[in-house]
C-alpha atoms as a PDB file:
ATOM      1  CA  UNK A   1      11.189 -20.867  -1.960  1.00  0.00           C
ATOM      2  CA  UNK A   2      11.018 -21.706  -5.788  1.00  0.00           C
ATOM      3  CA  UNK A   3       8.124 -20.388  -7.492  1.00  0.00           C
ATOM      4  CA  UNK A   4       6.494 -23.669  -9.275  1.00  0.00           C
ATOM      5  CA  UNK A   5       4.228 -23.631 -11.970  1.00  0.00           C
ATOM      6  CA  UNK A   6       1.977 -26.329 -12.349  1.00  0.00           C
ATOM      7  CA  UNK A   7       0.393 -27.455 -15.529  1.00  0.00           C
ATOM      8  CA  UNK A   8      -2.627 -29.391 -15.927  1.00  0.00           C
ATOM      9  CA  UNK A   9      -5.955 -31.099 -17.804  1.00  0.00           C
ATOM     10  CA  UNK A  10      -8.000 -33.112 -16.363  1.00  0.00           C
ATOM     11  CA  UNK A  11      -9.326 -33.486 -12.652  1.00  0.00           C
ATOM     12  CA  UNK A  12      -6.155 -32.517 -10.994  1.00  0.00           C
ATOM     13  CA  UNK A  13      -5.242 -35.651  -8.349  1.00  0.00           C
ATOM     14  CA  UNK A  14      -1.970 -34.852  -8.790  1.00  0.00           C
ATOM     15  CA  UNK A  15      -1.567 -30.824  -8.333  1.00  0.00           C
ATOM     16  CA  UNK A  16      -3.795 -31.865  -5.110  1.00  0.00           C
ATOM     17  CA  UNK A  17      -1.085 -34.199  -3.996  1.00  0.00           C
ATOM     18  CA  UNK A  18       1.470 -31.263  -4.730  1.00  0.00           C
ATOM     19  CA  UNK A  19      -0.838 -28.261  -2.929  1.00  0.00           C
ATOM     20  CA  UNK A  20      -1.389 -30.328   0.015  1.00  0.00           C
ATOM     21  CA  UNK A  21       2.334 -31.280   0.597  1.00  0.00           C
ATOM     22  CA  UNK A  22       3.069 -27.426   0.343  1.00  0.00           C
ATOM     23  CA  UNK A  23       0.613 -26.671   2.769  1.00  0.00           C
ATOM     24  CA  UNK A  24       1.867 -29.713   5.783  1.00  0.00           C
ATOM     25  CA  UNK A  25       5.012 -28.459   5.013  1.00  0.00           C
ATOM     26  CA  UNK A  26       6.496 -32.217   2.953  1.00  0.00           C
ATOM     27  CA  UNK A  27       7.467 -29.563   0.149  1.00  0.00           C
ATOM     28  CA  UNK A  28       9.785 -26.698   1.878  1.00  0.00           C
ATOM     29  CA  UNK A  29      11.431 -25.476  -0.891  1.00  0.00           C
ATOM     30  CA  UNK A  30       8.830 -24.580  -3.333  1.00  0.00           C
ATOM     31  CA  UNK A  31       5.418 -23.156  -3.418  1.00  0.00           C
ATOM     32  CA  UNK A  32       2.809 -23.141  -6.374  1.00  0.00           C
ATOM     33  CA  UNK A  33       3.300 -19.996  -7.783  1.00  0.00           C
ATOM     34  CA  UNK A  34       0.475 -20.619 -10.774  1.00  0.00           C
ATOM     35  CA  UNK A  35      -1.916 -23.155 -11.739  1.00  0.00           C
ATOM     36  CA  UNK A  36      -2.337 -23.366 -15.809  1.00  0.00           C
ATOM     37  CA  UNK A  37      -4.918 -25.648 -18.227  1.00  0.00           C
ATOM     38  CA  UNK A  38      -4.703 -26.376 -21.780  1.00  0.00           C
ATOM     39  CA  UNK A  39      -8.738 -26.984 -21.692  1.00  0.00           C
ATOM     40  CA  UNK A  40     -11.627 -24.997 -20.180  1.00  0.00           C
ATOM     41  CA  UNK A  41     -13.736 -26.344 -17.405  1.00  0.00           C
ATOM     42  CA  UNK A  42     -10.800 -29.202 -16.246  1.00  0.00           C
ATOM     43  CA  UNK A  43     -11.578 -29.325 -12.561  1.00  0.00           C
ATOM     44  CA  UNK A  44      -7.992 -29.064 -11.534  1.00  0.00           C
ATOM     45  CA  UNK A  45      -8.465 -24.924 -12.214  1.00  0.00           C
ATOM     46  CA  UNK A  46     -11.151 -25.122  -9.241  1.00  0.00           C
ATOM     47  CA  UNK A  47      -8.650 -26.786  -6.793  1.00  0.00           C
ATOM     48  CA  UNK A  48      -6.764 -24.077  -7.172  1.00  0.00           C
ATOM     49  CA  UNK A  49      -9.379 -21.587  -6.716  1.00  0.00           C
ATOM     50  CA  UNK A  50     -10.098 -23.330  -3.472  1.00  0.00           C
ATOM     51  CA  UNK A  51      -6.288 -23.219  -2.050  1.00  0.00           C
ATOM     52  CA  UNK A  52      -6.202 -19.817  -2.977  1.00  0.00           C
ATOM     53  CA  UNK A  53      -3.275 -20.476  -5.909  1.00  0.00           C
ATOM     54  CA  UNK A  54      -3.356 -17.832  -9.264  1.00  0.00           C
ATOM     55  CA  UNK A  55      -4.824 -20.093 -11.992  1.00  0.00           C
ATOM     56  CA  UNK A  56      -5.206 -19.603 -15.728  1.00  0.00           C
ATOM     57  CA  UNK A  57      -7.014 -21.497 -18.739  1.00  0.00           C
ATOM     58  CA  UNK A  58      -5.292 -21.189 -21.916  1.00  0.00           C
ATOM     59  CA  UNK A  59      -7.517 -23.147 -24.739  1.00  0.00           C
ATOM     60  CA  UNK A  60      -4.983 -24.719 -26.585  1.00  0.00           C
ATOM     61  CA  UNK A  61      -7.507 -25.816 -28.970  1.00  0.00           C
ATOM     62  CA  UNK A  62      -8.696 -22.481 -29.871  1.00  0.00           C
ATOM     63  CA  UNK A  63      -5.124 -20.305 -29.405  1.00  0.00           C
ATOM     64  CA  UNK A  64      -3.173 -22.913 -31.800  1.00  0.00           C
ATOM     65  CA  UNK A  65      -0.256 -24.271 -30.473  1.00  0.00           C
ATOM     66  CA  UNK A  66       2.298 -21.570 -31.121  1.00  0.00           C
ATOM     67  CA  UNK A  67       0.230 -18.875 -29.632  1.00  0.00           C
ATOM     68  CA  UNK A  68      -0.426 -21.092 -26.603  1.00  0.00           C
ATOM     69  CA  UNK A  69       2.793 -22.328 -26.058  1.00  0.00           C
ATOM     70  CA  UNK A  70       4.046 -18.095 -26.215  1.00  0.00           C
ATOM     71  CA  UNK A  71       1.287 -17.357 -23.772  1.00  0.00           C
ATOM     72  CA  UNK A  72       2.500 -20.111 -21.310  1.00  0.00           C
ATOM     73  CA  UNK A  73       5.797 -18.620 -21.398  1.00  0.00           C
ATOM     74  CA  UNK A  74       4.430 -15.421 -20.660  1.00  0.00           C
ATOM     75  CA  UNK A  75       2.529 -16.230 -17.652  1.00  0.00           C
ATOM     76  CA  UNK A  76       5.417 -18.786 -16.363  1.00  0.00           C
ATOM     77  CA  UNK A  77       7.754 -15.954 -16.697  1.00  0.00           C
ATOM     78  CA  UNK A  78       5.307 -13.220 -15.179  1.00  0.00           C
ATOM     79  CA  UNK A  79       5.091 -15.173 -11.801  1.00  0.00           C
ATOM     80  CA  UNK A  80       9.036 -15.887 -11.823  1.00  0.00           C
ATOM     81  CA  UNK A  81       8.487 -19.515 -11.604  1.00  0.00           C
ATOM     82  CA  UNK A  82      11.686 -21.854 -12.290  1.00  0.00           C
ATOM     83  CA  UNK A  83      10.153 -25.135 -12.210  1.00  0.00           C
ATOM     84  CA  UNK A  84       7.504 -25.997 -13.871  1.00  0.00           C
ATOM     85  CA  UNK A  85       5.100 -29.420 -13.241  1.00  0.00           C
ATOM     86  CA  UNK A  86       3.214 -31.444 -15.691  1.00  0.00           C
ATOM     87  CA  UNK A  87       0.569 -33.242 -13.163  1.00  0.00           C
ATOM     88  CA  UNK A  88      -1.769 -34.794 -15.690  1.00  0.00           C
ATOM     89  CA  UNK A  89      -1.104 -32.799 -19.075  1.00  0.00           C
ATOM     90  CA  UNK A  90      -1.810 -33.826 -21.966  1.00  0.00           C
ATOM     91  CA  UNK A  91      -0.654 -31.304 -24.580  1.00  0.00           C
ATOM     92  CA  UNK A  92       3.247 -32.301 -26.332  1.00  0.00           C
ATOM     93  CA  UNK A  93       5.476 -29.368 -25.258  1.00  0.00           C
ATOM     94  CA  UNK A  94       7.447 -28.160 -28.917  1.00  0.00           C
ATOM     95  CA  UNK A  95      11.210 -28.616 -28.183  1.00  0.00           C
ATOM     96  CA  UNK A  96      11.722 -24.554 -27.898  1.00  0.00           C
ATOM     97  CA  UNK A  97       9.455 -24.402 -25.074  1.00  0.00           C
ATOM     98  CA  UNK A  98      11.226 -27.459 -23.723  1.00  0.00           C
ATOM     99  CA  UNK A  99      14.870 -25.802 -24.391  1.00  0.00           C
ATOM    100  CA  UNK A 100      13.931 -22.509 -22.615  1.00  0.00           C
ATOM    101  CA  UNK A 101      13.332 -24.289 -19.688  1.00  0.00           C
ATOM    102  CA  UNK A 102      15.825 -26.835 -19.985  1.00  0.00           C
ATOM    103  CA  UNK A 103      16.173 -29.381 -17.109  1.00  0.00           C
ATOM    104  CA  UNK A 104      13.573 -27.237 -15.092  1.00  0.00           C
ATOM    105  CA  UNK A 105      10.016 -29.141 -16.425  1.00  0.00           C
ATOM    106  CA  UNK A 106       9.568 -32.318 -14.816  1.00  0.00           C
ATOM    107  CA  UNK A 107       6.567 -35.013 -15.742  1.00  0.00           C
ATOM    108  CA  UNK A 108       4.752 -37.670 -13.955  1.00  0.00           C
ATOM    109  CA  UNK A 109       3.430 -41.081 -16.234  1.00  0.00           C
ATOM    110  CA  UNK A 110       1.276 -43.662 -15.055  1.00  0.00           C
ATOM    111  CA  UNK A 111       4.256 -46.665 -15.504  1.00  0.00           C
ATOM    112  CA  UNK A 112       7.504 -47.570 -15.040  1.00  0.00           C
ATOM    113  CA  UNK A 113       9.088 -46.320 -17.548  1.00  0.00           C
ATOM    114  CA  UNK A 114      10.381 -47.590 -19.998  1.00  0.00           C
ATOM    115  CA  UNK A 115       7.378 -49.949 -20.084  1.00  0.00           C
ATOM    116  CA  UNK A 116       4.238 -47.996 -21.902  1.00  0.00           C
ATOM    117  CA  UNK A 117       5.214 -44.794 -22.277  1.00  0.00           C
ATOM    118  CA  UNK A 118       5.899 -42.169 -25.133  1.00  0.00           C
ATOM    119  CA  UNK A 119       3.352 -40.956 -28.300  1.00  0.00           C
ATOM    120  CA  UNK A 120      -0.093 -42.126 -27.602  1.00  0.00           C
ATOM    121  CA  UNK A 121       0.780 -43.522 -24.136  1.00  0.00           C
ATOM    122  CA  UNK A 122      -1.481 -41.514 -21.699  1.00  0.00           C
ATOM    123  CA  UNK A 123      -4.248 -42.348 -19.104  1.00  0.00           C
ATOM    124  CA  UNK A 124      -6.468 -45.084 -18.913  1.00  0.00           C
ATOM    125  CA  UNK A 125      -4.549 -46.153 -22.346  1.00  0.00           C
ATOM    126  CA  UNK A 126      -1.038 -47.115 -20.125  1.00  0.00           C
ATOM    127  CA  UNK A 127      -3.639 -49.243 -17.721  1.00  0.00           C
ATOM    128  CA  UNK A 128      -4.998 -50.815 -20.669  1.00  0.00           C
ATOM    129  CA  UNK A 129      -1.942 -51.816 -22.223  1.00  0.00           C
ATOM    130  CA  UNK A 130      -0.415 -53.095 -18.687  1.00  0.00           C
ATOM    131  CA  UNK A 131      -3.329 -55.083 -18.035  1.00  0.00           C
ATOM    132  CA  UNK A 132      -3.437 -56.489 -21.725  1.00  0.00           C
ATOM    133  CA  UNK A 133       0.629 -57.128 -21.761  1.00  0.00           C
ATOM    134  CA  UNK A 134      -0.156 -59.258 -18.399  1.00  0.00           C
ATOM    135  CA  UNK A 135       1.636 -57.182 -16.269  1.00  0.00           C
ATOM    136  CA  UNK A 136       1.807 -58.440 -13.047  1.00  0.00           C
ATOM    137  CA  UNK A 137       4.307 -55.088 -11.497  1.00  0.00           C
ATOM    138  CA  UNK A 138       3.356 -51.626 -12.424  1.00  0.00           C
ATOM    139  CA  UNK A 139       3.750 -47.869 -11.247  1.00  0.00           C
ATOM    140  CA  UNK A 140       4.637 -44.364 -11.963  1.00  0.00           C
ATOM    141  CA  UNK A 141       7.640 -42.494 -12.991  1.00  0.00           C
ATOM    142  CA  UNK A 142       8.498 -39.184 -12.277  1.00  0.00           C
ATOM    143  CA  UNK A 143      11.127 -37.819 -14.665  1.00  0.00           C
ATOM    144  CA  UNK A 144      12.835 -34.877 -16.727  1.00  0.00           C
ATOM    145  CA  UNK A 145      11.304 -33.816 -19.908  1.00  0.00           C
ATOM    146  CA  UNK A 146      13.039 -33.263 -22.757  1.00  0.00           C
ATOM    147  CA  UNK A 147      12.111 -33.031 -26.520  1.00  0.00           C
ATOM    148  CA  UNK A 148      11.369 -37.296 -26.364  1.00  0.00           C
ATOM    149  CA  UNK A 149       7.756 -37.754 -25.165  1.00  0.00           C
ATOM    150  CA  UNK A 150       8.697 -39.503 -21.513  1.00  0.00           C
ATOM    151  CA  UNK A 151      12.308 -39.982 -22.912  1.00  0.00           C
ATOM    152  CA  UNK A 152      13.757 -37.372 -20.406  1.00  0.00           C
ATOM    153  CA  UNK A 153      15.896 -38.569 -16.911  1.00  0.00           C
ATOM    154  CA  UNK A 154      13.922 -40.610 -14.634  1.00  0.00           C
ATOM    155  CA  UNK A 155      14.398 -38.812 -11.038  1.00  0.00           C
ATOM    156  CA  UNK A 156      11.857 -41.370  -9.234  1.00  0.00           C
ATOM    157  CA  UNK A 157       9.590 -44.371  -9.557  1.00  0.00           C
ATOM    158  CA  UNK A 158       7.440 -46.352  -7.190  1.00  0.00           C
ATOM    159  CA  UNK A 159       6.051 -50.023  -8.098  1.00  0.00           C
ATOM    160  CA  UNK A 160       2.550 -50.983  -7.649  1.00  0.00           C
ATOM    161  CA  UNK A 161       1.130 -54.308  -7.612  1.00  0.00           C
ATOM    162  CA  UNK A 162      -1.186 -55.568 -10.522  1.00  0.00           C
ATOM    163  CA  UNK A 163      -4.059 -57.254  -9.150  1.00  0.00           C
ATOM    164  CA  UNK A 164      -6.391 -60.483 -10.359  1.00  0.00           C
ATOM    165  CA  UNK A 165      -9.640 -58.751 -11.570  1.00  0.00           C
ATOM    166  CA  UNK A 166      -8.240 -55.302 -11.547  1.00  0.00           C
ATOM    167  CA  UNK A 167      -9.783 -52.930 -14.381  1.00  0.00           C
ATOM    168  CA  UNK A 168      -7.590 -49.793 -16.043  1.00  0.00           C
ATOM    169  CA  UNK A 169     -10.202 -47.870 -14.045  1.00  0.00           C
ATOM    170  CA  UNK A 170      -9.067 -49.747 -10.495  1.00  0.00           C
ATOM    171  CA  UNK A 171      -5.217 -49.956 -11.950  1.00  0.00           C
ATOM    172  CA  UNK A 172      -5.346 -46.193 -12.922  1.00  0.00           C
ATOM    173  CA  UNK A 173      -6.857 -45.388  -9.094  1.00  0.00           C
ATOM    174  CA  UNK A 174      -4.402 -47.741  -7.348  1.00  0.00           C
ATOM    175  CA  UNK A 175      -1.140 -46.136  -9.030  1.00  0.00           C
ATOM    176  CA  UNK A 176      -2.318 -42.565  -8.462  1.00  0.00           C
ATOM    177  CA  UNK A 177      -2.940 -43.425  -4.993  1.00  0.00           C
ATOM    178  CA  UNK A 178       0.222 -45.782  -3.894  1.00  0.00           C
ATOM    179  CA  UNK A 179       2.335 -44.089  -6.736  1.00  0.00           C
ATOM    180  CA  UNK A 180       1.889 -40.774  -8.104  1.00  0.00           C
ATOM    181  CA  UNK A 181       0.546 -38.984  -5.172  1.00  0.00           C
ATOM    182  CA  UNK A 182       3.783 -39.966  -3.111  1.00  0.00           C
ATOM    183  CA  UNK A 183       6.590 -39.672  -5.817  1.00  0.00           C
ATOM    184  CA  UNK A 184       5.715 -36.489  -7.329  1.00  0.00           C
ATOM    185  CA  UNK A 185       5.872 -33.975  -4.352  1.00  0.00           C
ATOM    186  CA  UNK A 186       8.789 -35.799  -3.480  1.00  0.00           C
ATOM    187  CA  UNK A 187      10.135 -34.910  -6.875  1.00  0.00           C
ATOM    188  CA  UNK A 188       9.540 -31.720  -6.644  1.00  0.00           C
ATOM    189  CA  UNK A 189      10.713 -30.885  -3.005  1.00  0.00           C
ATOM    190  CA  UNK A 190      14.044 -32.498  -4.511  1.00  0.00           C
ATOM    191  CA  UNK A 191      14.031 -30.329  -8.047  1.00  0.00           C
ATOM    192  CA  UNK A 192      13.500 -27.144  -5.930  1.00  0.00           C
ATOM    193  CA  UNK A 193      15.967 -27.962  -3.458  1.00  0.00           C
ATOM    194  CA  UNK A 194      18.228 -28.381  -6.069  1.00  0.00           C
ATOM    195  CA  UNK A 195      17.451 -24.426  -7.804  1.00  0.00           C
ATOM    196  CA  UNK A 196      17.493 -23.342  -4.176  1.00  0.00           C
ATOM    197  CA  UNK A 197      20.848 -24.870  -3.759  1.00  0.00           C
ATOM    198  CA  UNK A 198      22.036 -23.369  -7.037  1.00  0.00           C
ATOM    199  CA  UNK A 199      20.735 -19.528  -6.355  1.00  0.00           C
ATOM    200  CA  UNK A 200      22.538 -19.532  -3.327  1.00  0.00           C
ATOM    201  CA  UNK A 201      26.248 -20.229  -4.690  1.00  0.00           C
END
């Protein structure tokens, strides 16, 4: 099993998605070795609590972003985890952190990439922008990160349909549910596979 560390803002939908496909067994190869938050009182740290996972809250506000990207390291490194998950987070990872865990941090965005996506392309703001472009195909990516803001190697997408009268409140629902909550475990049974596959040469 790869230890996975999954890092987080907001409500957590997505590290949900994640815990519960550990848990009926969709995700074999990894298990969620650590929950951490760049922002106090995001409810995604109490879904962790309540399956049980080791959780932390790192205020990136108040640490800086040096100091919080050093004590991320830290705690990813304390509970040996090789992959890492960004399942709704919102803080830009500096290229070092990036580079020390080089083709081991994968992302999920709210579009098909490369349609709305990179610097100031998160949340309800990708909906917005679908819906005002006249969309009429959406979806969600899930894909490597590198030192580009979404620019890394797209592993998996999933469409979703744009519908007459939708909102970026209804759009954002619709691709979390039909999108993001299927691709991403997916993604990450397939990136742990993978390190599994490597430790065992």
């Amino acid at each position: 099993m790869v230890n996975t560390a999954v890092l987080v803002s907001g409500g957590g939908t997505n590290l949900e998605a994640v815990l519960t496909a550990v848990e009926n067994k969709t995700i074999r190869s990894a298990r969620v070795a650590l929950v951490a938050a760049d922002r106090p009182g995001c409810y995604a740290l109490k879904r962790a609590e309540l399956h049980n996972v080791p959780h932390l809250c790192l205020d990136r506000r108040s640490l800086g972003k040096k100091c919080f990207e050093a004590a991320l390291k830290k705690a990813v490194e304390e509970h040996e985890c090789r992959l890492i998950v960004l399942a709704g987070f919102l803080s830009i990872l500096s290229e070092d952190f990036v580079r020390a865990f080089e083709g081991r941090i994968i992302n999920i965005h709210p579009s098909l990439i490369p349609s709305f996506c990179g610097d100031g392309f998160y949340g309800l703001k990708v909906h917005q922008a679908a819906l005002e472009r006249g969309v009429k195909i959406t979806g969600a990516t899930v894909h490597l990160v590198n030192e580009i803001t979404d620019g890394g190697k797209i592993l998996l997408q999933k469409a979703v349909e744009v519908k007459d009268g939708d909102s970026p409140e209804s759009l954002q629902e619709r691709v979390m549910r039909e999108a993001e909550h299927i691709i991403l475990p997916q993604a990450v049974e397939m990136m742990a596979a993978e390190l599994q596959k490597e430790e065992d040469v």
